[in-house]
N, C-alpha and C. Protein backbone atom coordinates (compact mmCIF):
# COMPACT_ATOMS: atom_id res chain seq x y z
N UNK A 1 8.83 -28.92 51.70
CA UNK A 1 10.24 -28.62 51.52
C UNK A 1 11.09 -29.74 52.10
N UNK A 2 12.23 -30.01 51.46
CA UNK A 2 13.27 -30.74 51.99
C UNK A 2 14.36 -30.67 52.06
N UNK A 3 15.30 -30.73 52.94
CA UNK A 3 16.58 -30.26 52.93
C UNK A 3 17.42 -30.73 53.15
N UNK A 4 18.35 -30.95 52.61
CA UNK A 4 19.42 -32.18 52.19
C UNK A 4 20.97 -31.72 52.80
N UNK A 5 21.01 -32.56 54.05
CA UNK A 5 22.63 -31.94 55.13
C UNK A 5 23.39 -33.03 54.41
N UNK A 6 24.65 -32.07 54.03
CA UNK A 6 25.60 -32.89 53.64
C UNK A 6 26.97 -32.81 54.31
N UNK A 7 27.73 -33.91 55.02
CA UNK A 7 28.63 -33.62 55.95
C UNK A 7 30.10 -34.22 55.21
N UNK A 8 31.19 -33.09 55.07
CA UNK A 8 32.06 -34.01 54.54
C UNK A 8 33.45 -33.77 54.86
N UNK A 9 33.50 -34.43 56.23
CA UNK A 9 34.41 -34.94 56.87
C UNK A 9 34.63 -36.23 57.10
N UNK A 10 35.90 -36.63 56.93
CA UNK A 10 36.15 -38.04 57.00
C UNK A 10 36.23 -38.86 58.05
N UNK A 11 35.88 -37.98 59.24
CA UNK A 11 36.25 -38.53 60.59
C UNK A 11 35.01 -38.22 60.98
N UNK A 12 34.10 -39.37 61.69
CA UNK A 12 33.13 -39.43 62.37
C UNK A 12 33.44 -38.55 63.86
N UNK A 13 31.72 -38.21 63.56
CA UNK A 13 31.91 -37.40 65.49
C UNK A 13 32.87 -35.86 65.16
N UNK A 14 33.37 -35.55 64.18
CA UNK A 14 34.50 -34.23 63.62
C UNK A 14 32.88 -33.20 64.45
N UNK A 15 33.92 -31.98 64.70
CA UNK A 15 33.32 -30.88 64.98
C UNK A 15 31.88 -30.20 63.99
N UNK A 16 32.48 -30.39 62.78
CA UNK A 16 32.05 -30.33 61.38
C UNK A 16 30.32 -30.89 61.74
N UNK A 17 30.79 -32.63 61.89
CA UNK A 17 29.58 -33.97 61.27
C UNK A 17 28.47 -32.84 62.83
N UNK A 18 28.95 -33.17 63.88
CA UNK A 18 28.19 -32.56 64.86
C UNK A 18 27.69 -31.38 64.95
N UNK A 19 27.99 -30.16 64.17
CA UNK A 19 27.44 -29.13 63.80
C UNK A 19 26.07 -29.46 62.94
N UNK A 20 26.43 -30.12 61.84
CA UNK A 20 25.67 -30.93 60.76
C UNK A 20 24.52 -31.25 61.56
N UNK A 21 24.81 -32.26 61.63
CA UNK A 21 23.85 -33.10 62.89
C UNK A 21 22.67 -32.28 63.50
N UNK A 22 23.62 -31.39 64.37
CA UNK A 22 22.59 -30.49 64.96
C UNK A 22 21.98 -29.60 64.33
N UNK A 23 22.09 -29.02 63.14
CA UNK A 23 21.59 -28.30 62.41
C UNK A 23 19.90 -29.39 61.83
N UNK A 24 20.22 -30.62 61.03
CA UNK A 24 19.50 -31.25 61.03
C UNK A 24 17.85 -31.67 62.02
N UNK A 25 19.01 -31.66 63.50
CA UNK A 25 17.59 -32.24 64.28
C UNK A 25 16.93 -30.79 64.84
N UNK A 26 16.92 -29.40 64.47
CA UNK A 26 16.59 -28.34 64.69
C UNK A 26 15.66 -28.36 63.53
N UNK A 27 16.02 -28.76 62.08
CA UNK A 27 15.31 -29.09 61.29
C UNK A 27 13.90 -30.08 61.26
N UNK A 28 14.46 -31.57 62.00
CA UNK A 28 13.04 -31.95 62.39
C UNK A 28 12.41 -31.65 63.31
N UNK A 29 12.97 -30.72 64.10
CA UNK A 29 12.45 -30.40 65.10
C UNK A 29 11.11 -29.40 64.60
N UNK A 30 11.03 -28.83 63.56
CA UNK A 30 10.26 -27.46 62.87
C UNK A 30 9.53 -28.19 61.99
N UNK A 31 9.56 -29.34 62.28
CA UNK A 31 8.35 -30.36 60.95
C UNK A 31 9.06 -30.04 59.23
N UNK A 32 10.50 -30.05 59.35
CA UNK A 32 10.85 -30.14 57.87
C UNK A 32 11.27 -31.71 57.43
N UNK A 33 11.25 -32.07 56.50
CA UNK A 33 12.06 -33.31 55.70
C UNK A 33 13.32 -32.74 55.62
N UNK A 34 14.01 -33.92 56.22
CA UNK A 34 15.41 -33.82 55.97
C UNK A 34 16.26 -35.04 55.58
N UNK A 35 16.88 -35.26 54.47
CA UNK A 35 18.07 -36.49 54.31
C UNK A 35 19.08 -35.62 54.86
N UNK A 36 19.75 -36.95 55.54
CA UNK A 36 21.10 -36.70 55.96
C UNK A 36 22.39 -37.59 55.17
N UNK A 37 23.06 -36.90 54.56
CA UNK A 37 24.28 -37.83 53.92
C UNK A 37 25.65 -37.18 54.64
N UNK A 38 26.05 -38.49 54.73
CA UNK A 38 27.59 -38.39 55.66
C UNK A 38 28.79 -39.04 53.86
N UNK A 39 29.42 -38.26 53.52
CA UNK A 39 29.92 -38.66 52.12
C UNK A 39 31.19 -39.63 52.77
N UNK A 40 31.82 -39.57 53.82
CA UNK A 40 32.15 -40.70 53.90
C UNK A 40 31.80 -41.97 54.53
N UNK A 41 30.82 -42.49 53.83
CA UNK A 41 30.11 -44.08 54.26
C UNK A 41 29.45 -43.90 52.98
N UNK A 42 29.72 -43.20 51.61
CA UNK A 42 29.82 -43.40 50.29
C UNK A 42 30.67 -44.74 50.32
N UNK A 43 30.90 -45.54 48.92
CA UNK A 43 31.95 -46.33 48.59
C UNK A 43 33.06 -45.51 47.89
N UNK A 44 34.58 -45.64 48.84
CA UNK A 44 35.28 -44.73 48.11
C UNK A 44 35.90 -44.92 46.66
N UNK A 45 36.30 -46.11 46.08
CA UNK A 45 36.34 -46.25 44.42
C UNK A 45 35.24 -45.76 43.76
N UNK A 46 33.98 -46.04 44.28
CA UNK A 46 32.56 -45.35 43.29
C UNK A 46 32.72 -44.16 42.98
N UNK A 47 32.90 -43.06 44.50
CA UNK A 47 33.53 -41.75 44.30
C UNK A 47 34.62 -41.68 43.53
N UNK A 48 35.57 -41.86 43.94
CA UNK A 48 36.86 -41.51 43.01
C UNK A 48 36.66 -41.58 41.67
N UNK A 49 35.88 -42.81 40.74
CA UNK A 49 35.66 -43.12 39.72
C UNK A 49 34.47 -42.40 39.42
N UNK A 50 33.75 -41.72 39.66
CA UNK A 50 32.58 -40.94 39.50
C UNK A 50 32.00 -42.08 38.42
N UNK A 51 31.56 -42.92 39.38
CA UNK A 51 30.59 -43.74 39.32
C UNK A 51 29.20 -43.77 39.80
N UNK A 52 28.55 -43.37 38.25
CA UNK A 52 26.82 -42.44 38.18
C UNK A 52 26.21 -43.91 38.77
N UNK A 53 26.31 -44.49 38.55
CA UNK A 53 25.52 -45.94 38.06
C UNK A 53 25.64 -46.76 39.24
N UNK A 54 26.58 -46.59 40.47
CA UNK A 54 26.78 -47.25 41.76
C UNK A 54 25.50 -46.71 42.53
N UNK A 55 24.43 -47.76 42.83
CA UNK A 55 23.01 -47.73 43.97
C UNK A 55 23.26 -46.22 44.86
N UNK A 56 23.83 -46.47 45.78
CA UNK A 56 24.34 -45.40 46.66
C UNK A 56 24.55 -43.89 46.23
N UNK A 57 25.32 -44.06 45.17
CA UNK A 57 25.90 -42.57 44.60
C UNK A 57 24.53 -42.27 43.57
N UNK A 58 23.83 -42.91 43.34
CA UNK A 58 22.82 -42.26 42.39
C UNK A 58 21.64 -42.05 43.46
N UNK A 59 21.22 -42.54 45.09
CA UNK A 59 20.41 -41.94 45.76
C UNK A 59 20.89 -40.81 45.83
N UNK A 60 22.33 -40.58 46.22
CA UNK A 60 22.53 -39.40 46.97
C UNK A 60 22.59 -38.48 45.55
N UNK A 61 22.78 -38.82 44.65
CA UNK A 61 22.53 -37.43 43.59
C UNK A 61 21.11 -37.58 43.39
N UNK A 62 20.18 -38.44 43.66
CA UNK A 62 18.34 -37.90 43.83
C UNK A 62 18.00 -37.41 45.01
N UNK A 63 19.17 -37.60 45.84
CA UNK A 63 18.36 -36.35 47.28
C UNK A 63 18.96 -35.14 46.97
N UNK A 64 20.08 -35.05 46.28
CA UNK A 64 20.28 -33.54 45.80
C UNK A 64 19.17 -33.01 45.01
N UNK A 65 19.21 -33.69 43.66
CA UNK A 65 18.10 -33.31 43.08
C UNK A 65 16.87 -32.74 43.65
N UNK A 66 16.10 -33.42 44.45
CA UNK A 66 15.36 -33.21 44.93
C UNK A 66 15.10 -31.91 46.44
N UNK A 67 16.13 -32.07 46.57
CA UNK A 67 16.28 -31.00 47.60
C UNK A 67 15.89 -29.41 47.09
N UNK A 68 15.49 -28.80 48.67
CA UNK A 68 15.01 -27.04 47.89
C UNK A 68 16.41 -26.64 48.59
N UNK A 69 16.49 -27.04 49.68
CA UNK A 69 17.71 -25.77 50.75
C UNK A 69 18.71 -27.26 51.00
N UNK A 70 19.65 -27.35 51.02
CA UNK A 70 21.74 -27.99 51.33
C UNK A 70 22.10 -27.37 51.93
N UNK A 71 22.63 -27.83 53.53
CA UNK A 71 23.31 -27.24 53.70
C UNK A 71 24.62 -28.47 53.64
N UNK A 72 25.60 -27.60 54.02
CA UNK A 72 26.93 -28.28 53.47
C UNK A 72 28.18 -28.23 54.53
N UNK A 73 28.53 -29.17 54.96
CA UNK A 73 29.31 -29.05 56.04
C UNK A 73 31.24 -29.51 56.02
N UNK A 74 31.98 -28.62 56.73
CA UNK A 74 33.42 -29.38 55.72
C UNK A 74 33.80 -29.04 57.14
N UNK A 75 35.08 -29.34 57.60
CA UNK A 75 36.40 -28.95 58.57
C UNK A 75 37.49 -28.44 57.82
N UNK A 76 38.19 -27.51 58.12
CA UNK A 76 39.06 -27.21 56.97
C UNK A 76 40.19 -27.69 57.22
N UNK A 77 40.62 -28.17 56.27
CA UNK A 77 41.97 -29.23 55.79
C UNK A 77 43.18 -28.52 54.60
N UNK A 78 43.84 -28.05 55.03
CA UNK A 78 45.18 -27.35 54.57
C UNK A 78 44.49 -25.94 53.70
N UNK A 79 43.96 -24.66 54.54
CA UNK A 79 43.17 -23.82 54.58
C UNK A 79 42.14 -24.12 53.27
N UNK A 80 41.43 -25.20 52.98
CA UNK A 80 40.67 -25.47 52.24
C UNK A 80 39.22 -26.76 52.70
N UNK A 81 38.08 -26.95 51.85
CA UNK A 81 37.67 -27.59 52.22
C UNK A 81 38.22 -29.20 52.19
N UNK A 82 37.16 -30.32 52.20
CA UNK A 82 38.22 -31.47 52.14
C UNK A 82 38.10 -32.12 50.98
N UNK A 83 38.90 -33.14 50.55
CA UNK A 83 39.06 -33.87 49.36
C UNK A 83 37.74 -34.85 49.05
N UNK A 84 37.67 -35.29 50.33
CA UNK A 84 36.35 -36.03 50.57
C UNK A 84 34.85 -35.06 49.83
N UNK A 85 34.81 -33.76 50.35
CA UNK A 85 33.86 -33.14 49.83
C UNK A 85 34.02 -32.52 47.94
N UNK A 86 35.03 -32.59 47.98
CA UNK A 86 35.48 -32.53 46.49
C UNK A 86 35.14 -33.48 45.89
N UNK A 87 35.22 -34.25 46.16
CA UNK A 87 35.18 -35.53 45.46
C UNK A 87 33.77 -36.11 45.23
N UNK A 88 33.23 -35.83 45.86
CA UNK A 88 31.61 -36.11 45.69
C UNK A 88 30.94 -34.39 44.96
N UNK A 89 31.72 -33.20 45.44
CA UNK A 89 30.69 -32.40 44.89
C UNK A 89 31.29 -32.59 42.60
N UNK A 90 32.51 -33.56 42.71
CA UNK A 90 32.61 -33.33 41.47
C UNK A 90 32.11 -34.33 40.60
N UNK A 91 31.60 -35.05 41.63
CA UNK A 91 30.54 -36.36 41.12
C UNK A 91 29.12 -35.11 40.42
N UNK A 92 28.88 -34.34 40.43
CA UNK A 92 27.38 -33.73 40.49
C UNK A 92 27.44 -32.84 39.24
N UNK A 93 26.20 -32.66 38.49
CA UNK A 93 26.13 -31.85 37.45
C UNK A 93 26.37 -30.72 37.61
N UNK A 94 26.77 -30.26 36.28
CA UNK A 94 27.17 -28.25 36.73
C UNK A 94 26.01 -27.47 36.93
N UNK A 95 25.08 -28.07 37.01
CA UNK A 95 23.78 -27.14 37.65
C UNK A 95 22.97 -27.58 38.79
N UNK A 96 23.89 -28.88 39.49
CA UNK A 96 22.82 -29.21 40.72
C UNK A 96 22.20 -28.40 41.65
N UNK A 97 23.07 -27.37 41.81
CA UNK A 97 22.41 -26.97 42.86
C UNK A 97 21.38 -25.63 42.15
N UNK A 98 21.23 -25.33 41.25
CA UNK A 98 20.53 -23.99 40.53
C UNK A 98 19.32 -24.31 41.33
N UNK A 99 18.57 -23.21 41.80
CA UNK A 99 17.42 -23.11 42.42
C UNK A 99 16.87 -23.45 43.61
N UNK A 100 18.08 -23.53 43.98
CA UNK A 100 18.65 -24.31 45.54
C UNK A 100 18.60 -23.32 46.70
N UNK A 101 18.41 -23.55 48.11
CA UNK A 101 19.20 -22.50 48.81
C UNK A 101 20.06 -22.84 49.43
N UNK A 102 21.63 -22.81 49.53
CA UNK A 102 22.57 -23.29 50.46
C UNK A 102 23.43 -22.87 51.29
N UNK A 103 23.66 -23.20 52.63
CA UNK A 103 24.28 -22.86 53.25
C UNK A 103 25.43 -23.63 54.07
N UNK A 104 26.50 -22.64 53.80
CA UNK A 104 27.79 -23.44 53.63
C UNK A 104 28.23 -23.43 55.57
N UNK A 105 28.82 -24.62 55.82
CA UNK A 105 29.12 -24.53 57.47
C UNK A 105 30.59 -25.20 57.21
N UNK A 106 31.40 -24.59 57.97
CA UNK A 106 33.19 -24.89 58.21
C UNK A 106 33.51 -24.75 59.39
N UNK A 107 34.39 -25.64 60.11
CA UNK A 107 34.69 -25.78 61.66
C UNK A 107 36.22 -25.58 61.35
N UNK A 108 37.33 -24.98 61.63
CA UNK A 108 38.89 -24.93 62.09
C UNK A 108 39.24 -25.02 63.64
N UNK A 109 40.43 -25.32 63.73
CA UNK A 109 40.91 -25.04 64.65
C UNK A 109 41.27 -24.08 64.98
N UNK A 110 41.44 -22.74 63.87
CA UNK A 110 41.89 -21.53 64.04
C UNK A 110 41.11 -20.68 63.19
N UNK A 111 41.52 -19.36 64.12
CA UNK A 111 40.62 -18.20 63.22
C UNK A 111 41.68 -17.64 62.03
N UNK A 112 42.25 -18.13 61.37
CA UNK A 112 43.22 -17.76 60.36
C UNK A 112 42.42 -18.06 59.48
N UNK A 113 41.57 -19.85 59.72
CA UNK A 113 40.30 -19.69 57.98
C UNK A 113 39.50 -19.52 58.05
N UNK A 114 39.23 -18.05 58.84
CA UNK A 114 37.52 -17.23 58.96
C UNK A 114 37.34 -17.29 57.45
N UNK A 115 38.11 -17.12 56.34
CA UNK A 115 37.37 -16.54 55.05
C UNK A 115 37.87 -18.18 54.15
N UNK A 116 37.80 -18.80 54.22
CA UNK A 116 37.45 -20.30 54.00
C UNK A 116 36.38 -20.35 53.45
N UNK A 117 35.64 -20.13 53.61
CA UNK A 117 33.89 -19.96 52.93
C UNK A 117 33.76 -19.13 51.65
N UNK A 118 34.14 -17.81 51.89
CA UNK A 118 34.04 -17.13 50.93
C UNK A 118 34.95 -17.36 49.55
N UNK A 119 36.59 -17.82 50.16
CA UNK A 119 37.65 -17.66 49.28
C UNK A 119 37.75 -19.24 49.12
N UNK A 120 37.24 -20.35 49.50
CA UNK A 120 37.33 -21.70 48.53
C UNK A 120 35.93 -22.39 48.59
N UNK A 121 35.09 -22.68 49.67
CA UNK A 121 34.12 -23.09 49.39
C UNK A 121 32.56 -23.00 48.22
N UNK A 122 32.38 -21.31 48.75
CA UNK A 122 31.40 -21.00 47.88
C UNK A 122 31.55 -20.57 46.23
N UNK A 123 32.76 -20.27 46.27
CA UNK A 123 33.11 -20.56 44.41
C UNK A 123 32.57 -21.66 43.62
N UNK A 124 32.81 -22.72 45.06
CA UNK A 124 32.69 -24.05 44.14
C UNK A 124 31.24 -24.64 43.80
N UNK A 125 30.10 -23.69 45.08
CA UNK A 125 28.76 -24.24 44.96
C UNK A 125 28.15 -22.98 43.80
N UNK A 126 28.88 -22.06 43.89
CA UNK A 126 28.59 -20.77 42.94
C UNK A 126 28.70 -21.64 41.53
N UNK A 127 29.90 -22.15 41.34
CA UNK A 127 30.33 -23.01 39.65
C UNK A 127 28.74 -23.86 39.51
N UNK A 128 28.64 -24.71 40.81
CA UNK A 128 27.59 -25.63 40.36
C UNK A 128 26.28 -25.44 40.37
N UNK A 129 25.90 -23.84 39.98
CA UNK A 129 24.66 -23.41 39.84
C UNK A 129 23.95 -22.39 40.97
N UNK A 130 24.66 -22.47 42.30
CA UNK A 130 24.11 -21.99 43.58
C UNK A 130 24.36 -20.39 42.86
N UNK A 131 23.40 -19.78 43.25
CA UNK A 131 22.92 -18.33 42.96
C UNK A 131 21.96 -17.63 44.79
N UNK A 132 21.94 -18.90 45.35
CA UNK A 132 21.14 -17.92 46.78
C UNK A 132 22.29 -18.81 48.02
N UNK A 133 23.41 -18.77 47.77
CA UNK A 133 24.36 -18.80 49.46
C UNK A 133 23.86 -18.12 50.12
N UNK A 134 23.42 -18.22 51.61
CA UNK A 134 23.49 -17.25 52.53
C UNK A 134 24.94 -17.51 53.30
N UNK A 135 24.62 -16.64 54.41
CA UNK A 135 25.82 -16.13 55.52
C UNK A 135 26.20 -17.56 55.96
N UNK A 136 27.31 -17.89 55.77
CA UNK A 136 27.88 -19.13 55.91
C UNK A 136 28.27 -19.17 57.68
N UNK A 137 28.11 -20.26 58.55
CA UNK A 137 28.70 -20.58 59.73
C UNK A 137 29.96 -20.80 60.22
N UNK A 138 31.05 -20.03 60.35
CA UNK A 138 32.29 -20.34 60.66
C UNK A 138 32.24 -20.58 62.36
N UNK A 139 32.99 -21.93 62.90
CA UNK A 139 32.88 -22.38 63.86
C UNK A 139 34.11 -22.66 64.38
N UNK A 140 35.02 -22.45 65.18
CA UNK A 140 36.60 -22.88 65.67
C UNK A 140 35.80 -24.26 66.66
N UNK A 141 36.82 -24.96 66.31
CA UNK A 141 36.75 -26.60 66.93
C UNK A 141 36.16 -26.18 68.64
N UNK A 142 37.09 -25.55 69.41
CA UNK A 142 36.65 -25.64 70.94
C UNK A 142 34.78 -24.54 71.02
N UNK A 143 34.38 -24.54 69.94
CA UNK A 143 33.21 -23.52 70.17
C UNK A 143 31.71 -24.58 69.54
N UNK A 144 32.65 -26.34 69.37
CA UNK A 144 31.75 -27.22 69.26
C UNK A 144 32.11 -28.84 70.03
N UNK A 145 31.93 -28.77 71.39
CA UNK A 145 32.59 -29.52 71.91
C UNK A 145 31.12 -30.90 72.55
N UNK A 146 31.96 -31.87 72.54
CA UNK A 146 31.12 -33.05 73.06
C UNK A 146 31.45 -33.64 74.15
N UNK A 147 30.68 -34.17 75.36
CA UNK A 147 31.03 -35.09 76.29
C UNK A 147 30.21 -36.07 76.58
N UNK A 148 30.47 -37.62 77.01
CA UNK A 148 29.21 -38.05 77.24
C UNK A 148 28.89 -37.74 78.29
N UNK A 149 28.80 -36.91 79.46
CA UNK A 149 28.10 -36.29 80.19
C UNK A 149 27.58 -34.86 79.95
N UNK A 150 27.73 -34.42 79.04
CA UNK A 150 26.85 -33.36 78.78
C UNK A 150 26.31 -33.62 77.60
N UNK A 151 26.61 -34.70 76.75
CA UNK A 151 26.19 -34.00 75.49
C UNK A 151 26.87 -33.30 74.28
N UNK A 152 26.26 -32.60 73.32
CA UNK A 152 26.47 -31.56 72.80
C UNK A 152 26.40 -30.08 73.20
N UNK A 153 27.95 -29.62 73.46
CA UNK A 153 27.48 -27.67 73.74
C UNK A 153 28.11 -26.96 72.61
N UNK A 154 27.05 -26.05 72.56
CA UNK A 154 27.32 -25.27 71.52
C UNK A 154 28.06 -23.75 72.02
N UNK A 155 28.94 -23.13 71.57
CA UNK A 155 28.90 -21.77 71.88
C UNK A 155 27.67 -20.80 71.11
N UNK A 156 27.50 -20.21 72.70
CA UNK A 156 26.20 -19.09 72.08
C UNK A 156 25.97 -18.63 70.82
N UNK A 157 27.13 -17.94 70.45
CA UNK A 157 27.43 -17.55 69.13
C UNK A 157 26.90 -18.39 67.71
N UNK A 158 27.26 -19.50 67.87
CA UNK A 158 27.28 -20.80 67.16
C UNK A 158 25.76 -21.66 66.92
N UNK A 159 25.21 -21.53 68.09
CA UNK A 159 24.06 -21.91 68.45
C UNK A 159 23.11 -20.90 67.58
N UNK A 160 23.20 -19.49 67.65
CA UNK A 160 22.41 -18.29 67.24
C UNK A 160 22.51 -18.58 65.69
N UNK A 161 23.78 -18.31 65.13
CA UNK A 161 23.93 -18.62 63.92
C UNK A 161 23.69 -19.71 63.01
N UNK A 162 23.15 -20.90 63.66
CA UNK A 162 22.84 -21.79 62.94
C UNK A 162 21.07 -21.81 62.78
N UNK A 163 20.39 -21.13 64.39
CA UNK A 163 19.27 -21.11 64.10
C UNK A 163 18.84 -19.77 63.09
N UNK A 164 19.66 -19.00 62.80
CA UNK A 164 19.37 -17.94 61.79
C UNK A 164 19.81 -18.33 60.46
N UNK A 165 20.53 -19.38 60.03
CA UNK A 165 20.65 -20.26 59.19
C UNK A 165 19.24 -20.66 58.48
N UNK A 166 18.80 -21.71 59.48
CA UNK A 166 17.43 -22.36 59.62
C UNK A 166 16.14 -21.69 58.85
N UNK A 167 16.26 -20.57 59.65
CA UNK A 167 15.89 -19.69 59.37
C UNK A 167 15.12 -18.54 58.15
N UNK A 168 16.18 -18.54 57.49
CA UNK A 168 16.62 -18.11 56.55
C UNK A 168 16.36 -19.16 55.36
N UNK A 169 16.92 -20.32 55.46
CA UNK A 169 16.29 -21.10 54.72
C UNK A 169 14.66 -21.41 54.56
N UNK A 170 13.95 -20.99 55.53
CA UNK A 170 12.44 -21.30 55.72
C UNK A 170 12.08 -20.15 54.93
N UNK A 171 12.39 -18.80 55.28
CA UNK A 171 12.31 -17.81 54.47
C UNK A 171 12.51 -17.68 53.34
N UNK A 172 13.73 -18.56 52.69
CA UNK A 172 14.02 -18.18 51.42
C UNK A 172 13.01 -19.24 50.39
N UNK A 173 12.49 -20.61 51.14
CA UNK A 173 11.97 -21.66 50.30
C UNK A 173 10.64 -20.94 50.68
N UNK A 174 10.09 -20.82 51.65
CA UNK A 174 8.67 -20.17 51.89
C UNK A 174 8.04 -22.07 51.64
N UNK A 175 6.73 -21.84 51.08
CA UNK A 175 5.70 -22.89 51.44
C UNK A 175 5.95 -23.23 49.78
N UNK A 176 6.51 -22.98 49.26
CA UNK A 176 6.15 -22.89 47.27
C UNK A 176 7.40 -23.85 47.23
N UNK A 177 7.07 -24.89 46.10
CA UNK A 177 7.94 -26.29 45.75
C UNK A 177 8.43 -25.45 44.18
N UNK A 178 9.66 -25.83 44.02
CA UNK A 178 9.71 -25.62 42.03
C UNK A 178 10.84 -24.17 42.79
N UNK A 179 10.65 -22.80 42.28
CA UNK A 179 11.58 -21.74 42.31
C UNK A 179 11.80 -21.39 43.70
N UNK A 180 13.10 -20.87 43.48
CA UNK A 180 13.43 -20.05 45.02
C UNK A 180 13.60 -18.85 45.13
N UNK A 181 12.94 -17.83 45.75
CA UNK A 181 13.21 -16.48 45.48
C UNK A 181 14.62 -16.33 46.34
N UNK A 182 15.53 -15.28 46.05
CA UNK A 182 16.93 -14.69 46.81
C UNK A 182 16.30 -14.52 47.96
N UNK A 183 17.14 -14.34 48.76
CA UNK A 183 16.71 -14.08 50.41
C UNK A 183 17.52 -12.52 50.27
N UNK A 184 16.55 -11.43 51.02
CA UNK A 184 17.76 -10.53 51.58
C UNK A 184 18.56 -10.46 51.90
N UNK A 185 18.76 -11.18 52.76
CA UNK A 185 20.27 -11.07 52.96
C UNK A 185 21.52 -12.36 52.87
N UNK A 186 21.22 -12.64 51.85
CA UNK A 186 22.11 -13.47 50.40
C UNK A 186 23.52 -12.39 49.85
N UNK A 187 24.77 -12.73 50.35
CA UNK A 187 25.34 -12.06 50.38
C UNK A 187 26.45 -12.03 48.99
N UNK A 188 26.25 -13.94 48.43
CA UNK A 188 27.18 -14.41 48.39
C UNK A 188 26.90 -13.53 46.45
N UNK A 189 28.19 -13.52 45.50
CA UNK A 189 27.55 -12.89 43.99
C UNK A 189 27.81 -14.27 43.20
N UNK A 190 27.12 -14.65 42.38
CA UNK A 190 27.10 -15.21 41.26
C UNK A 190 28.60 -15.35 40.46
N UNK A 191 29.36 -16.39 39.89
CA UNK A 191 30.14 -15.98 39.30
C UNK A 191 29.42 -16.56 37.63
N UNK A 192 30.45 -15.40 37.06
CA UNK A 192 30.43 -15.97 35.56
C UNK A 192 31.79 -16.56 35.12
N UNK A 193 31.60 -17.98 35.18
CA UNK A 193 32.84 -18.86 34.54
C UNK A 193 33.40 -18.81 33.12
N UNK A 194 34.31 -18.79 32.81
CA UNK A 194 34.65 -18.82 31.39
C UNK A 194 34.04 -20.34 30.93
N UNK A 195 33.30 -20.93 30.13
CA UNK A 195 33.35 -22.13 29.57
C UNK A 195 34.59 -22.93 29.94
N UNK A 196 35.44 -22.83 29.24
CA UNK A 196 36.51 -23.52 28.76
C UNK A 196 37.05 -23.80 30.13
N UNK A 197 36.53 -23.10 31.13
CA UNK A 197 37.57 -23.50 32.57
C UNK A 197 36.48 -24.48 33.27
N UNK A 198 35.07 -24.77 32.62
CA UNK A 198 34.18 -25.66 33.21
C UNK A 198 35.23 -27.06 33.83
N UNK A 199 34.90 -27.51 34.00
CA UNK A 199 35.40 -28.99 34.62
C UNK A 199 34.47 -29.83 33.50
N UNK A 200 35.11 -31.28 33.21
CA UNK A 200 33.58 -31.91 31.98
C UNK A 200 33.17 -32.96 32.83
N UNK A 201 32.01 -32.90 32.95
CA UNK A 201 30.78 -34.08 33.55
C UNK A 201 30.17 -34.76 32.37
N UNK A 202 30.18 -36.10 32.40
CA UNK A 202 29.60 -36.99 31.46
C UNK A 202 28.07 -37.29 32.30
């Protein structure tokens, strides 16, 4: 199995990238494969221009590809995710993620965008095929703090929820490459898009 962290905040070191991060080295820590993509240290004209054919932007759409479990990491930026992560997830086919398992992670400064996840993020991995979201990580900025004398601390809370994340993803990919069965407790529903409101990918 391999699992492909995608962080997309524009500001290095963001509450967000360091959640990411740590989610990741919990990951090698359990003997999984993991790519890590930070979407901004993409080239930003390649993005903007959804440019298939730029070196860079066509690895990172073969570590999607290739990936079983994404998780996906944003800060929320005017109660939504960010432009930065838009912008690359609209680089991607309308079925990248089908057969995927993903799990969505958002850091605020406030608990006003607890439902950030549900009401803008996961629509958008729902459009691009995702059918197994689990329980997404909502994190307020002071409940992911850094010093260089300590380190990384996590709040308890925060800490629990990411290793049940982990988790969950091990569960849902199991040892089997190719399909993903739903996880129990996969909360997120399927939408059915009208065609005509697709977005068009060349």
């Amino acid at each position: 199995m391999t699992v492909l962290t995608i962080a997309g905040s524009p500001v290095p070191h963001s509450p967000s990238s360091r959640l990411v991060e740590f989610a990741a080295a919990r990951l090698i820590e359990r003997g999984t494969d993991v790519d890590q993509l930070n979407i901004r240290e993409l080239p930003p004209e390649a993005l903007l221009r959804l440019n298939h054919e730029h070196p860079l932007l066509q690895r990172s759409l073969a570590w999607v590809a290739r990936a079983s479990a994404i998780i996906v990491a944003t800060p929320v930026y005017r109660a939504a995710y960010t432009g930065l992560l838009k912008a690359f997830l609209d680089l991607l086919p309308p079925d990248a993620f089908k057969g995927k398992v993903l799990l969505p992670i958002a850091t605020a400064g406030s608990p006003a965008h607890g439902l950030v996840l549900d009401y803008a993020l996961n629509p958008v991995l729902s459009a691009l095929g995702a059918r197994n979201v689990l329980r997404g990580v909502f994190a307020l900025d002071h409940q992911v703090t850094w010093a260089p004398e300590t380190g990384l601390q996590l709040d308890p809370e925060i800490d629990s929820q990411i290793d049940e994340g982990i988790q969950r993803i091990a569960d849902s990919t199991g040892s089997h490459s190719g399909s993903v069965s739903p996880a129990a407790d996969s909360f997120f529903p399927s939408y059915d898009l009208d065609p005509t409101l697709e977005r068009c990918w060349d």
